[in-house]
N, C-alpha and C. Protein backbone atom coordinates (compact mmCIF):
# COMPACT_ATOMS: atom_id res chain seq x y z
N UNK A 1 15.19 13.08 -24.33
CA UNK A 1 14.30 12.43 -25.27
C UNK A 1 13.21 11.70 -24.49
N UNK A 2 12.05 11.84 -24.97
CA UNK A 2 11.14 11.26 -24.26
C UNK A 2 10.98 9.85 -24.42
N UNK A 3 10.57 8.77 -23.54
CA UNK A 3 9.95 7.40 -23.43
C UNK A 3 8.33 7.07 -24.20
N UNK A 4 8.22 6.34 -25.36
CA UNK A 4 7.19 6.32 -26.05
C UNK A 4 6.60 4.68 -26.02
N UNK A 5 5.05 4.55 -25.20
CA UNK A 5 4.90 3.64 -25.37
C UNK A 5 4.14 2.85 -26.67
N UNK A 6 4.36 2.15 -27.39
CA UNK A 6 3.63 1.21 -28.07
C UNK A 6 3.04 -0.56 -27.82
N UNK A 7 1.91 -0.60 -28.48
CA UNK A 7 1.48 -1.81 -28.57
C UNK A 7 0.85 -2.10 -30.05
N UNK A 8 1.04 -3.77 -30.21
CA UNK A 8 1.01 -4.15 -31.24
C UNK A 8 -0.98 -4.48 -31.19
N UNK A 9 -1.64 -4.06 -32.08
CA UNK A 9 -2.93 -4.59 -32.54
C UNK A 9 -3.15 -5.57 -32.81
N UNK A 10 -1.82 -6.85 -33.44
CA UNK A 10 -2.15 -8.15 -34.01
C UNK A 10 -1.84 -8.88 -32.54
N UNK A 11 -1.24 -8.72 -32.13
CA UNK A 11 -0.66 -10.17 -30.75
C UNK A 11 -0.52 -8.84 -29.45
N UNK A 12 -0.67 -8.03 -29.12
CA UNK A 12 -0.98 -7.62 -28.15
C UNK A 12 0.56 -6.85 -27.24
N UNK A 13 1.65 -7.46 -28.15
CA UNK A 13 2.94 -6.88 -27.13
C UNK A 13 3.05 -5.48 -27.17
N UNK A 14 3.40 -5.31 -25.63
CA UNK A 14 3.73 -4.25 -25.51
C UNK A 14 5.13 -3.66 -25.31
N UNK A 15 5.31 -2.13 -26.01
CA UNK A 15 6.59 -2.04 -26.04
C UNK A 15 6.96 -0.31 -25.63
N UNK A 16 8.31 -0.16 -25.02
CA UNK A 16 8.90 1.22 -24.82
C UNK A 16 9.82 1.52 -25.93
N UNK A 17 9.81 2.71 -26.26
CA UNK A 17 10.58 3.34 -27.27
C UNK A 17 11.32 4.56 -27.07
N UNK A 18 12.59 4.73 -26.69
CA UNK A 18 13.57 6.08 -26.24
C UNK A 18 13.62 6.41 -27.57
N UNK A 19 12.88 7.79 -27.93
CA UNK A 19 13.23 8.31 -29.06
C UNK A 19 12.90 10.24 -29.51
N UNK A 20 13.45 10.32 -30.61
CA UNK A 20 13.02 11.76 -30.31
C UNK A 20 12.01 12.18 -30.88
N UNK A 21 11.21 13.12 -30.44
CA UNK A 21 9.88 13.86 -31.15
C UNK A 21 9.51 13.84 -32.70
N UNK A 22 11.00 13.63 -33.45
CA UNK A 22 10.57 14.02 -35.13
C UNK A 22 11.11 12.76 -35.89
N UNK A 23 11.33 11.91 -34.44
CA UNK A 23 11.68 10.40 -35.02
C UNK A 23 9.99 9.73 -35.54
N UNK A 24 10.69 8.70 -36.59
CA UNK A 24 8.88 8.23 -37.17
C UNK A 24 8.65 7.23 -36.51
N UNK A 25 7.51 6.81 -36.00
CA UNK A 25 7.22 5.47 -35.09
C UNK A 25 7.55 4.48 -35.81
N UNK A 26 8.11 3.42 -34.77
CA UNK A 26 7.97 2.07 -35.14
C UNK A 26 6.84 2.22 -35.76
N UNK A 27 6.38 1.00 -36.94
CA UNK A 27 5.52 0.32 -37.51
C UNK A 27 5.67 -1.23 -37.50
N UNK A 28 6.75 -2.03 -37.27
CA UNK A 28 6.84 -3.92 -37.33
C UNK A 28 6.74 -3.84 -36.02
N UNK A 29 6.09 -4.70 -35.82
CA UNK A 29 6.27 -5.26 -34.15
C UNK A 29 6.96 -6.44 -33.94
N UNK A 30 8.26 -5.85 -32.91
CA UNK A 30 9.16 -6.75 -33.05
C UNK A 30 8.66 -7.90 -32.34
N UNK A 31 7.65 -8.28 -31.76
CA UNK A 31 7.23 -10.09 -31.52
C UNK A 31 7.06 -10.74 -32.54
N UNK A 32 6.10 -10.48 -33.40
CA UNK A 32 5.08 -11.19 -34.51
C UNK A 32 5.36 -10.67 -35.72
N UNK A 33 6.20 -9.32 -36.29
CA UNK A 33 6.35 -8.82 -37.37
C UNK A 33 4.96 -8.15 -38.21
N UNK A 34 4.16 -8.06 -37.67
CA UNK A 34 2.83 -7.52 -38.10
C UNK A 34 3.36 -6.33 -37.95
N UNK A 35 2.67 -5.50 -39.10
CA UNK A 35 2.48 -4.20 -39.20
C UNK A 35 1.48 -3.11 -38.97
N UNK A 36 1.03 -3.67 -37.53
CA UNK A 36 -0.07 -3.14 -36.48
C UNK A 36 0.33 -2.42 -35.83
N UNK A 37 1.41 -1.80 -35.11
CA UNK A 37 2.04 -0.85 -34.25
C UNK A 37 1.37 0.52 -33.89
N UNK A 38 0.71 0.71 -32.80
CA UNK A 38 0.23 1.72 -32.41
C UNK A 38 0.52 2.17 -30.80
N UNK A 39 0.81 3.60 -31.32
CA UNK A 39 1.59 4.56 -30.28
C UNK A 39 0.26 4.74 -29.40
N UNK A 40 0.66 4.12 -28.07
CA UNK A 40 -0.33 4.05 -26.63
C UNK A 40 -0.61 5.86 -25.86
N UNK A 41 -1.47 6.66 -25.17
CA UNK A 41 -1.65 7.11 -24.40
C UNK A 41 -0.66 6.62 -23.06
N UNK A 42 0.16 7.21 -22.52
CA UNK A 42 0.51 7.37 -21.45
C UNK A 42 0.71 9.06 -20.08
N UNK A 43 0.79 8.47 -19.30
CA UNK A 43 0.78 9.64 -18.19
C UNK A 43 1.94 9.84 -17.82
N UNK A 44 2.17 11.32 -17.23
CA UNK A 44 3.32 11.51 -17.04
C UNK A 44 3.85 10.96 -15.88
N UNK A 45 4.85 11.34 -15.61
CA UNK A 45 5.61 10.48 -14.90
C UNK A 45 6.45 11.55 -13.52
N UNK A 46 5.86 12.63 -13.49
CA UNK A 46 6.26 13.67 -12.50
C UNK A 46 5.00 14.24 -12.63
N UNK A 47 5.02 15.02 -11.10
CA UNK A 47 3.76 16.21 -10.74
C UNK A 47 3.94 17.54 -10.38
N UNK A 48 3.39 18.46 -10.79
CA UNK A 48 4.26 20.13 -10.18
C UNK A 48 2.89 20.20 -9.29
N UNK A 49 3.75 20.27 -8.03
CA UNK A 49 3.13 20.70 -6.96
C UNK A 49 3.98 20.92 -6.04
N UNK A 50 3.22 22.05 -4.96
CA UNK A 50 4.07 22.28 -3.17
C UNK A 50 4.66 23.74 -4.27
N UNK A 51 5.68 24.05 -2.64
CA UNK A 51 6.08 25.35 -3.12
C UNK A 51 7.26 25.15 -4.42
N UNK A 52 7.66 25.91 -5.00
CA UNK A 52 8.37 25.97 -5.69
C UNK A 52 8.89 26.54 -7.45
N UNK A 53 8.22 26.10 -8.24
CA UNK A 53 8.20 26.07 -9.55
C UNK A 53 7.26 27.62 -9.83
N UNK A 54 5.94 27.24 -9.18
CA UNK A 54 4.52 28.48 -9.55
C UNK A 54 4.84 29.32 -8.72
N UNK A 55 5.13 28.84 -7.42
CA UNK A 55 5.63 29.93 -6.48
C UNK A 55 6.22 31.31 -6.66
N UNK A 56 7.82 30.50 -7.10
CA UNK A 56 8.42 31.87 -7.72
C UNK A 56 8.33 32.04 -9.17
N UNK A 57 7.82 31.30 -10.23
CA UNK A 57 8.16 31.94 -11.47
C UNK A 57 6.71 32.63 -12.29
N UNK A 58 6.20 32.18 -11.93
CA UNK A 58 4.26 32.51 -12.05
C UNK A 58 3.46 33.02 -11.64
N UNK A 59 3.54 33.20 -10.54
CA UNK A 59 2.38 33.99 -9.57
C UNK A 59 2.59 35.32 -9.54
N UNK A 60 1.35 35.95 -9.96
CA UNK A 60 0.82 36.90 -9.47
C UNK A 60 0.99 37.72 -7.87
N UNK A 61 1.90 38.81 -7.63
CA UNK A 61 1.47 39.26 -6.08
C UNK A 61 0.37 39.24 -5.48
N UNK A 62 -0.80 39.14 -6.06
CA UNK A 62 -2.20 39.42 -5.35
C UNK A 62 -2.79 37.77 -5.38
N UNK A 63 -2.08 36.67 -6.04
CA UNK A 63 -2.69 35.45 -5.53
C UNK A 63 -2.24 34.86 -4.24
N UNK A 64 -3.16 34.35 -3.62
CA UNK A 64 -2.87 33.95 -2.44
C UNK A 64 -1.76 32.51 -2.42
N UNK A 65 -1.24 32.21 -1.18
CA UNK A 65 -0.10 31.49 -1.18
C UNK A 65 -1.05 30.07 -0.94
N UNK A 66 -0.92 29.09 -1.77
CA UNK A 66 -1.19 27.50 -1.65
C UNK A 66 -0.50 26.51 -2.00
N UNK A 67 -0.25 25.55 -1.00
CA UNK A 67 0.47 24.14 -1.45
C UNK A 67 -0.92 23.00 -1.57
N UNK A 68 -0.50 23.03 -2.48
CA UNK A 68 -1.34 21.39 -3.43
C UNK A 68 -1.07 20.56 -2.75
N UNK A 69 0.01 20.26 -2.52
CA UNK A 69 0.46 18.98 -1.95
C UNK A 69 -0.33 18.57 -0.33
N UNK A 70 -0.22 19.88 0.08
CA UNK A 70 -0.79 19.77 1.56
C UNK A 70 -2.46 19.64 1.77
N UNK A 71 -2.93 20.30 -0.15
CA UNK A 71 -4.33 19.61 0.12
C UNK A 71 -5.10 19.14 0.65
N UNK A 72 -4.35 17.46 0.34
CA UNK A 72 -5.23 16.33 0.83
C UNK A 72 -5.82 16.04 1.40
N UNK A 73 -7.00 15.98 1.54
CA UNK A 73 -8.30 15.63 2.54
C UNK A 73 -7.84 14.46 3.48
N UNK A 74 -7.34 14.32 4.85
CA UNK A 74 -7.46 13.23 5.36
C UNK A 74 -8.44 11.81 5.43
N UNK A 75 -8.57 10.91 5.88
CA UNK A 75 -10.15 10.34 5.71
C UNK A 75 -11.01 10.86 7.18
N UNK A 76 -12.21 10.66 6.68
CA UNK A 76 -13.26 11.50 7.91
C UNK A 76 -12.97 10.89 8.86
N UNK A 77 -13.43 11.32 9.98
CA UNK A 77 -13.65 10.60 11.63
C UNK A 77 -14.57 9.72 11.86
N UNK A 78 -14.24 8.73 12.14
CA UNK A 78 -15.16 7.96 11.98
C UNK A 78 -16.44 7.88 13.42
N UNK A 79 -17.34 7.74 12.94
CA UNK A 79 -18.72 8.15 14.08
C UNK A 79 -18.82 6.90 15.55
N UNK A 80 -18.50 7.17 16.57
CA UNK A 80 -18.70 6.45 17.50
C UNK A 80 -20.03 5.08 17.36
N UNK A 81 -19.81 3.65 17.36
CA UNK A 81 -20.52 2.97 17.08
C UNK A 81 -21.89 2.83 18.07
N UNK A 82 -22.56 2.68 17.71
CA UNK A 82 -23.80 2.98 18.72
C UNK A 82 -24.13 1.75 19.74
N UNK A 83 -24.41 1.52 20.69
CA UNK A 83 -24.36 0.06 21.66
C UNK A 83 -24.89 -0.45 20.97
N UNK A 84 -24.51 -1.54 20.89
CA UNK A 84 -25.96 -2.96 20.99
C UNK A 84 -26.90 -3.35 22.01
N UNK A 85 -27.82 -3.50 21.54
CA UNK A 85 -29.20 -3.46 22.33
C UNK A 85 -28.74 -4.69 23.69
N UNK A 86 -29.13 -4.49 24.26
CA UNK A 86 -28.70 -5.80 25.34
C UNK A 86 -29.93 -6.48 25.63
N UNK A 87 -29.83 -7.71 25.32
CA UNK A 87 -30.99 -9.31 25.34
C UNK A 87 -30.06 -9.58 26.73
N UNK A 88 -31.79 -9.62 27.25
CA UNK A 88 -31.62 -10.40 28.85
C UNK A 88 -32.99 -10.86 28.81
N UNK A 89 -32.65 -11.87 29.44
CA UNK A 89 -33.52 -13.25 29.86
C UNK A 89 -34.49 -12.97 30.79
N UNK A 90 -34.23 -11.91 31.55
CA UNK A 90 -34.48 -11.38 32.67
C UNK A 90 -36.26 -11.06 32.35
């Protein structure tokens, strides 16, 4: 069963809900009892990537082999700092 978040519109609490898909949302919000209750946008909570899942159950023979995971752009190199001018008295 999935994790469903809500928040209340009148006082702001926020709340988790273990429930199932064809269950009906809360509507009272159990802080304040207002009948503001609205079901939040959330993200998931796992990622399909690297070998495994697309690897073997999805792919095409003629697509080439890639891990996502290994992606990641390192950060650039950073450019040798250039001298400072040198002040002499001289």
């Amino acid at each position: 069963m999935p994790i469903y978040a809500f928040a209340c519109k009148a006082c702001g609490h926020a709340f988790d809900r273990l429930q199932k898909l064809s269950d009906a949302d809360p509507t009272v919000c159990p802080a304040c009892g207002a009948e503001q209750v609205q079901r939040q946008v959330t993200a998931p909570s796992f990622r399909l990537a690297g070998s495994g899942w697309y690897e073997t159950d999805f792919k095409k023979d003629g697509d080439k082999k890639r891990n996502l995971a290994g992606d990641v752009a390192g950060p650039a190199p950073a450019a040798p700092a250039a001298p400072a001018p040198s002040s002499s008295s001289d």
